[in-house]
Protein backbone atom coordinates (compact mmCIF):
# COMPACT_ATOMS: atom_id res chain seq x y z
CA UNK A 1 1.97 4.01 1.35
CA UNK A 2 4.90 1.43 0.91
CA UNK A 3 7.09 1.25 -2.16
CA UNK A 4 5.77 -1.62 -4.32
CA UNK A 5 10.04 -2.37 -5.35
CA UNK A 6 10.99 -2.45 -1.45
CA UNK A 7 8.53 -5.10 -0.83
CA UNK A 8 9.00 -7.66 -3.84
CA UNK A 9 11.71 -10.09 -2.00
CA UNK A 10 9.62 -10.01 1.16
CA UNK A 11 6.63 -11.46 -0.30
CA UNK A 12 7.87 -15.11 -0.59
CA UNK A 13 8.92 -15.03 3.06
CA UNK A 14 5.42 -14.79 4.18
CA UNK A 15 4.57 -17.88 2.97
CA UNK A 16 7.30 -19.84 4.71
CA UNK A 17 5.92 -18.36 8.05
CA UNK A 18 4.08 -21.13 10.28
CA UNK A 19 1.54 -20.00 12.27
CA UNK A 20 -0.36 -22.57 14.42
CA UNK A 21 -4.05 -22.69 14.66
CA UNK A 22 -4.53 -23.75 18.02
CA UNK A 23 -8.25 -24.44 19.20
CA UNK A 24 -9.57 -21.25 17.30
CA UNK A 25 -12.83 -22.02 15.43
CA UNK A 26 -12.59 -21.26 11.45
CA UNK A 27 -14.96 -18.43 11.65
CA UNK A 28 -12.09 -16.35 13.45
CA UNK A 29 -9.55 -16.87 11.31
CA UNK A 30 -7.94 -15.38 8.03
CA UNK A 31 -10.26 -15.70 4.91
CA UNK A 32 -6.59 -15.87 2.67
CA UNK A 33 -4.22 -17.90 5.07
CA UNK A 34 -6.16 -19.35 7.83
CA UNK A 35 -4.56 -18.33 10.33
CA UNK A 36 -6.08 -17.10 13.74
CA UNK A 37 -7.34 -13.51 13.38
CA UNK A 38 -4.28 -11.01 15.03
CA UNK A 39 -4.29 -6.96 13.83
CA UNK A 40 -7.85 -7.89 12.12
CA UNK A 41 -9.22 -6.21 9.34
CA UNK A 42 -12.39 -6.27 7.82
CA UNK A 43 -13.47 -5.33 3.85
CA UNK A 44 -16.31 -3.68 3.01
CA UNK A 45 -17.75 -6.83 2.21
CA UNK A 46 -17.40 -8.05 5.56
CA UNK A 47 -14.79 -10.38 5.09
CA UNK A 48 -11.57 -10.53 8.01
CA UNK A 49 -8.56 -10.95 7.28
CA UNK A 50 -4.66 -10.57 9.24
CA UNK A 51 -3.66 -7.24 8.60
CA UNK A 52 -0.62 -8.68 7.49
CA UNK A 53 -2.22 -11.26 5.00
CA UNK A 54 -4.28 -8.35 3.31
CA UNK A 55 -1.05 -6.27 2.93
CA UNK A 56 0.01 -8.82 1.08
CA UNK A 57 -2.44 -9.16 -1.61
CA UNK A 58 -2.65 -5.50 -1.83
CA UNK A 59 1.04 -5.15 -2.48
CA UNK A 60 0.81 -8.15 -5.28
CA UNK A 61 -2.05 -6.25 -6.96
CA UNK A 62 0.32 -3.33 -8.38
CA UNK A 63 -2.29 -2.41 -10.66
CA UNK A 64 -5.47 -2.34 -8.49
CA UNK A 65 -7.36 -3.32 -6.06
CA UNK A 66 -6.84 -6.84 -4.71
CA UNK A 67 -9.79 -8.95 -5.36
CA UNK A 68 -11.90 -11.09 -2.11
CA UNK A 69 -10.49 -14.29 -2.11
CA UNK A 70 -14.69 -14.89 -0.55
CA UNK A 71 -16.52 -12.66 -2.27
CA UNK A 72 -14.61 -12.07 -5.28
CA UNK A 73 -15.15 -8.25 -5.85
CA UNK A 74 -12.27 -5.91 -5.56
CA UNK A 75 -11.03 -4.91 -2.45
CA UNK A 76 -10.81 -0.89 -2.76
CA UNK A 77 -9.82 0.07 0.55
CA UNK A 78 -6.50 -1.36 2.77
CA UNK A 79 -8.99 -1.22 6.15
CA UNK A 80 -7.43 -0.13 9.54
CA UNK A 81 -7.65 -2.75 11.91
CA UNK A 82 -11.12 -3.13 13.81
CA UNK A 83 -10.20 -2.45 17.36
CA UNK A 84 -12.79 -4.40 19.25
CA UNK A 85 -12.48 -7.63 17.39
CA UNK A 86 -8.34 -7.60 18.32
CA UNK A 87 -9.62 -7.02 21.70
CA UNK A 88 -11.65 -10.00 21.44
CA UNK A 89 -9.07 -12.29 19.99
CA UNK A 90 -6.83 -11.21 22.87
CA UNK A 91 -9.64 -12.09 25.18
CA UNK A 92 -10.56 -15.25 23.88
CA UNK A 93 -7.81 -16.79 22.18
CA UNK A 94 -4.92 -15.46 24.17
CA UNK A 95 -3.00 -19.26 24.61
CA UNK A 96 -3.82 -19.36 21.20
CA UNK A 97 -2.30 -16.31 19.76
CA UNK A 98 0.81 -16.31 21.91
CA UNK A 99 3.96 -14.95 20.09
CA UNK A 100 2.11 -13.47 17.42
CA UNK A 101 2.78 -10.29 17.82
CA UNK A 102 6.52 -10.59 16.95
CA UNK A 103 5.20 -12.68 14.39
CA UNK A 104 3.29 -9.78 12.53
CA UNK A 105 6.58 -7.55 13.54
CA UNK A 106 8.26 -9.63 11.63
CA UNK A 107 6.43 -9.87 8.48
CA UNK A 108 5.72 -6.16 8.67
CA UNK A 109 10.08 -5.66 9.09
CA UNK A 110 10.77 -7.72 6.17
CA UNK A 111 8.78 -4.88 4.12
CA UNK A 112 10.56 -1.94 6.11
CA UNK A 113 7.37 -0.90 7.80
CA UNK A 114 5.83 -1.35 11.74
CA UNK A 115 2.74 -3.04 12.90
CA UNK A 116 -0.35 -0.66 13.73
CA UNK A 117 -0.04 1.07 17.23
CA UNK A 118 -3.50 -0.30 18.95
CA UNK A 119 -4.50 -1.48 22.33
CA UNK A 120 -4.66 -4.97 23.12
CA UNK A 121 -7.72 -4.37 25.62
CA UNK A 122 -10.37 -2.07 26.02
CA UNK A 123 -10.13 1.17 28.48
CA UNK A 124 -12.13 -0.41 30.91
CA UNK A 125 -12.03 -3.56 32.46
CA UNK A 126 -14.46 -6.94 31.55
CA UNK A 127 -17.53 -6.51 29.88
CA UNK A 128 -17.93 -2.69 30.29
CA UNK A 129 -14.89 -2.14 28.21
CA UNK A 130 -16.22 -4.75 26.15
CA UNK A 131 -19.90 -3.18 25.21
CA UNK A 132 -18.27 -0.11 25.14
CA UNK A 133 -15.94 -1.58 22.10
CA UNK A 134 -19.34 -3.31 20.73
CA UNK A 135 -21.54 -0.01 20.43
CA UNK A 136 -22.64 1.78 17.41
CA UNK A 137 -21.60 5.73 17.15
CA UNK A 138 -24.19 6.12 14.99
CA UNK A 139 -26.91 4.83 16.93
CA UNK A 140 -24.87 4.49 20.59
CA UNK A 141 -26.07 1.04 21.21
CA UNK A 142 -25.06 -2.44 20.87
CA UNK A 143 -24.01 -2.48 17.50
CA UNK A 144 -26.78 -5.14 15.67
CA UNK A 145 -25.99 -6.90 12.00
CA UNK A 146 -22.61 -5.03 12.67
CA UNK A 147 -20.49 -4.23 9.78
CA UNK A 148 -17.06 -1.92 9.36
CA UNK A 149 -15.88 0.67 8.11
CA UNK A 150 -12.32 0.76 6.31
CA UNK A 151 -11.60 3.19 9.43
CA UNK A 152 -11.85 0.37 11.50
CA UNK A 153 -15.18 1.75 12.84
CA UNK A 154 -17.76 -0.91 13.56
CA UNK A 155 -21.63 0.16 12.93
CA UNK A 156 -25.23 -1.34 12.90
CA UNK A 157 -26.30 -1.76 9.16
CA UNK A 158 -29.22 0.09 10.12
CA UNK A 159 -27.59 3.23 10.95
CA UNK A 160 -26.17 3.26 7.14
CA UNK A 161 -27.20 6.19 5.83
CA UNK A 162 -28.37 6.47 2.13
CA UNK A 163 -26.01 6.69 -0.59
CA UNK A 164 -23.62 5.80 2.79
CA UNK A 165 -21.09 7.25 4.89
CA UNK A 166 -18.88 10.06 3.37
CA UNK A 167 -17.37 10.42 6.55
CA UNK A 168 -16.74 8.30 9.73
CA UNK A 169 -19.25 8.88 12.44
CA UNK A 170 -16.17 8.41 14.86
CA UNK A 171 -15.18 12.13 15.36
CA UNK A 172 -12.15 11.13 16.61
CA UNK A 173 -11.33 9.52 13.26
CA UNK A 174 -13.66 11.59 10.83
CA UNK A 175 -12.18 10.53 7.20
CA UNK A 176 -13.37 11.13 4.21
CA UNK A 177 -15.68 7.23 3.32
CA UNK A 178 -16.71 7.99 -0.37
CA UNK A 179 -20.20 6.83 0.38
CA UNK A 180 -19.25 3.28 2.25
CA UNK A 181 -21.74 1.30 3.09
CA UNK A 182 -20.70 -1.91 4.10
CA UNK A 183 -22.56 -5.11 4.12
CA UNK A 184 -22.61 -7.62 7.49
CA UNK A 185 -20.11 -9.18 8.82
CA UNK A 186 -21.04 -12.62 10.25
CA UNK A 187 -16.96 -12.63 12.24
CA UNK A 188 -18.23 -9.45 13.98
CA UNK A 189 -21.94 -10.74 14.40
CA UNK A 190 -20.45 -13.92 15.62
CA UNK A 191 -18.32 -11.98 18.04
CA UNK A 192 -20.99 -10.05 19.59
CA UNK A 193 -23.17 -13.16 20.34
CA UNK A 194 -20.14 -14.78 22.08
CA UNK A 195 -19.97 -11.56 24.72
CA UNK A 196 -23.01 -10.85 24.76
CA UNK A 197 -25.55 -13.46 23.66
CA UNK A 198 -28.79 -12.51 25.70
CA UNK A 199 -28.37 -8.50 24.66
CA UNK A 200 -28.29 -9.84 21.35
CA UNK A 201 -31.31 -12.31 20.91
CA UNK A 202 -33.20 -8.98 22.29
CA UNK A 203 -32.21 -6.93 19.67
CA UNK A 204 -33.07 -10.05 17.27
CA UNK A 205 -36.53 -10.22 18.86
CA UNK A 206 -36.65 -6.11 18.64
CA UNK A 207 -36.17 -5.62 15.41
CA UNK A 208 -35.65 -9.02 13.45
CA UNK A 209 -33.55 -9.44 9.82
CA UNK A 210 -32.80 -6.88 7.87
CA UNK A 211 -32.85 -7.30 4.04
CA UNK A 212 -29.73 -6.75 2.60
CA UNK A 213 -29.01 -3.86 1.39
CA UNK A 214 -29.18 -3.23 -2.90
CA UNK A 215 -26.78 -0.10 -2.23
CA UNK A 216 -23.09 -0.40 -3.57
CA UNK A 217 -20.56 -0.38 -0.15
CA UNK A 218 -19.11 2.23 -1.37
CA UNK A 219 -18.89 5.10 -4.75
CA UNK A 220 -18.36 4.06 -8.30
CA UNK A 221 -14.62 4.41 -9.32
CA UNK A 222 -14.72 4.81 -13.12
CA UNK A 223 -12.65 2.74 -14.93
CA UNK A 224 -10.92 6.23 -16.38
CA UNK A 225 -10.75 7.67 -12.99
CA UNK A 226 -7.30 8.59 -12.99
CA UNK A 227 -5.40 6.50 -9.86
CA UNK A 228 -1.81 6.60 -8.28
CA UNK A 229 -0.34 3.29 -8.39
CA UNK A 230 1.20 2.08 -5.70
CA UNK A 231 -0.24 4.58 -3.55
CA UNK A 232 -2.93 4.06 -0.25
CA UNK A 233 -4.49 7.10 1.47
CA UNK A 234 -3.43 7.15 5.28
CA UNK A 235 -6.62 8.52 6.19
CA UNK A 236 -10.05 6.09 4.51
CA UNK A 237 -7.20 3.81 2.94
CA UNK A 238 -8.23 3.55 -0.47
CA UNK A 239 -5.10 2.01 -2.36
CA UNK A 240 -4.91 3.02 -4.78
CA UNK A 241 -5.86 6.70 -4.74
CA UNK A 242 -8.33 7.94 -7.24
CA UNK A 243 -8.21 11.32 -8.22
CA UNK A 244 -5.71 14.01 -6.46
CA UNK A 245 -3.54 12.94 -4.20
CA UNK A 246 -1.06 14.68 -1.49
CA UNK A 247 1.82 13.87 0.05
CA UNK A 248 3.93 15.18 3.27
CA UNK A 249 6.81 16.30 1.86
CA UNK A 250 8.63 16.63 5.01
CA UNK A 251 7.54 12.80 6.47
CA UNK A 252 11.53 10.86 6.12
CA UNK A 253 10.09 7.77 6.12
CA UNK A 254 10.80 6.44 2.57
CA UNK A 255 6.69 4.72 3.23
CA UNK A 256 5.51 8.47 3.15
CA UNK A 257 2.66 9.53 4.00
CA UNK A 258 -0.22 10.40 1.60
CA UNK A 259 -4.05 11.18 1.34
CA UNK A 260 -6.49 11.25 -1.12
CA UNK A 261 -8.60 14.73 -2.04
CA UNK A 262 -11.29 13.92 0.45
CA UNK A 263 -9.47 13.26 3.33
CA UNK A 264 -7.12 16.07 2.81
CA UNK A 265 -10.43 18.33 2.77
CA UNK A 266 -11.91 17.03 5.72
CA UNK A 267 -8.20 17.86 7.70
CA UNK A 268 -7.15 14.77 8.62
CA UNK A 269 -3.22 15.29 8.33
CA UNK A 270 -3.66 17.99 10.72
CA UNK A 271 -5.58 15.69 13.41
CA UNK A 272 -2.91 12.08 12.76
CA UNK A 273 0.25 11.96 14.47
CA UNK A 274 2.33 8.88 12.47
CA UNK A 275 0.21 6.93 9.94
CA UNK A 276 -1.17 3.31 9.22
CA UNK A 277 2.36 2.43 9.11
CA UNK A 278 3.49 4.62 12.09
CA UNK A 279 6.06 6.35 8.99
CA UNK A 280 6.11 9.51 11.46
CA UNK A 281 3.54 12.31 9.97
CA UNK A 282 3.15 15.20 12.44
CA UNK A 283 0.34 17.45 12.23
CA UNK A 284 2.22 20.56 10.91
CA UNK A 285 3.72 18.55 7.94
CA UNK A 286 3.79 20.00 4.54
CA UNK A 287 1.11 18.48 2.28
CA UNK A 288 1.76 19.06 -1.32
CA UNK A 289 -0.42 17.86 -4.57
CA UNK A 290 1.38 14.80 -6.27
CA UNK A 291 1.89 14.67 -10.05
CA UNK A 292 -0.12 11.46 -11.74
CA UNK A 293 2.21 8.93 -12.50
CA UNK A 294 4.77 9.09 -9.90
CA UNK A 295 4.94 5.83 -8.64
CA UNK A 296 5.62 5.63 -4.69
């Protein structure tokens, strides 16, 4: 995770930044800045926001988690960005999001770190590639009252499990989730219609509303659970880390590249080439436990 000192000139720049809205409706834009969606993330709580912009508040929250600027609760996970709705933006809004892309670069340079390596397009062309992006792994269908994961994963809320995920149903991912269970999001419900409206009345008509759900989105973190400061997991991207943390010890990015004790369990340092912030982890890295209090 990036060093909280690096990044404290930078912040005021982002501000200054104008980014021009174009003819894309408010619904698929930033919940913090407005701006049209680009490198979108989406919170447990199933609020988007620009990679960029969430970085932000994450990195002015040295203490904690950030809190929604929508819902209000605390953001405890920096999410990777949810691949299909970039796709979409790209799709839809493409005049609209022109130059953004050096844009983000830009915001992300100021802080000494890269955007996130992604796709602009699904593997296959039109709207194959498309429902590919848009299906559950959980259920392998047209993902319905869809919702994400901080692993960028999108799922039906019906295929939640109880007490939630502890790890992503994407094996290709599989991080540690400490019980996530995140609540709709109307961006990525909205998104779906758009493509797909007919496939999705018929799942409406299937299987109607679902109650929302009383389950937390994801485990209690005790208020005397100890926590690294300053420090995100590369792997579910809680920031920061509760608990034990590791570190590569031979990544020479001065980001680094850490997990938290689930993740490490579960391998996923040994699976990721780079990091959220491509800070250049390889597989056969040293890991090694961090001491509390060392401040990234």
């Amino acid at each position: 995770s990036p060093r909280l000192s690096d990044s404290c000139d930078a912040m005021a720049d982002l501000k200054d930044i104008k980014v021009p809205k174009g003819d894309v409706p408010e619904e698929f834009c930033c919940a913090a800045s407005g701006r049209p969606l680009y490198y979108p993330v989406v919170t447990d709580q199933g609020v988007a926001y620009c990679y960029s912009v969430l970085f932000e508040m994450f990195m002015s929250s040295p203490m904690g988690a950030p809190k929604c600027v929508v819902t209000g609760e605390p953001i405890n996970f920096f999410p990777n960005v949810c691949t299909p709705l970039h796709h979409f933006m790209l799709d839809v809004y493409k005049k609209d999001l022109k130059g953004r892309k050096q844009i983000e670069e830009t915001i992300m340079a100021s802080h000494g770190l890269k955007v996130p390596s992604i796709t602009d397009a699904p593997d296959e062309d039109g709207d194959d590639g498309f429902m590919e992006d848009f299906t559950c792994p959980v259920s392998k269908a047209l993902a319905f009252e869809p919702c994400c994961l901080s692993s960028g994963t999108m799922v039906s809320a019906r295929s939640i499990p109880p007490g939630g995920f502890t790890k992503d149903p994407n094996r290709l991912v599989a991080c540690a989730l400490h019980g996530q269970a995140p609540k709709k999001s109307n961006v990525l419900e909205l998104m779906i219609r758009t493509k797909f409206p007919s496939q999705y009345k018929a799942l409406e008509s299937k299987h109607g509303s679902l109650e929302p759900s009383a389950q937390p989105t994801c485990r209690d973190f005790g208020a005397d659970e100890p926590m690294h400061l300053g420090v995100g997991c590369d792997g579910c991207g809680m920031w920061p880390i509760r608990g034990v943390a590791y570190e590569d010890v031979d990544c020479r990015s001065s980001t680094g590249f850490h997990l938290c004790q689930g993740c490490y369990d579960l391998g996923y340092h040994k699976r990721v080439l780079g990091g959220r912030f491509n800070q250049g982890h390889m597989p056969k890295n040293t890991m090694s436990v961090m001491w509390f209090g060392v401040f990234a």
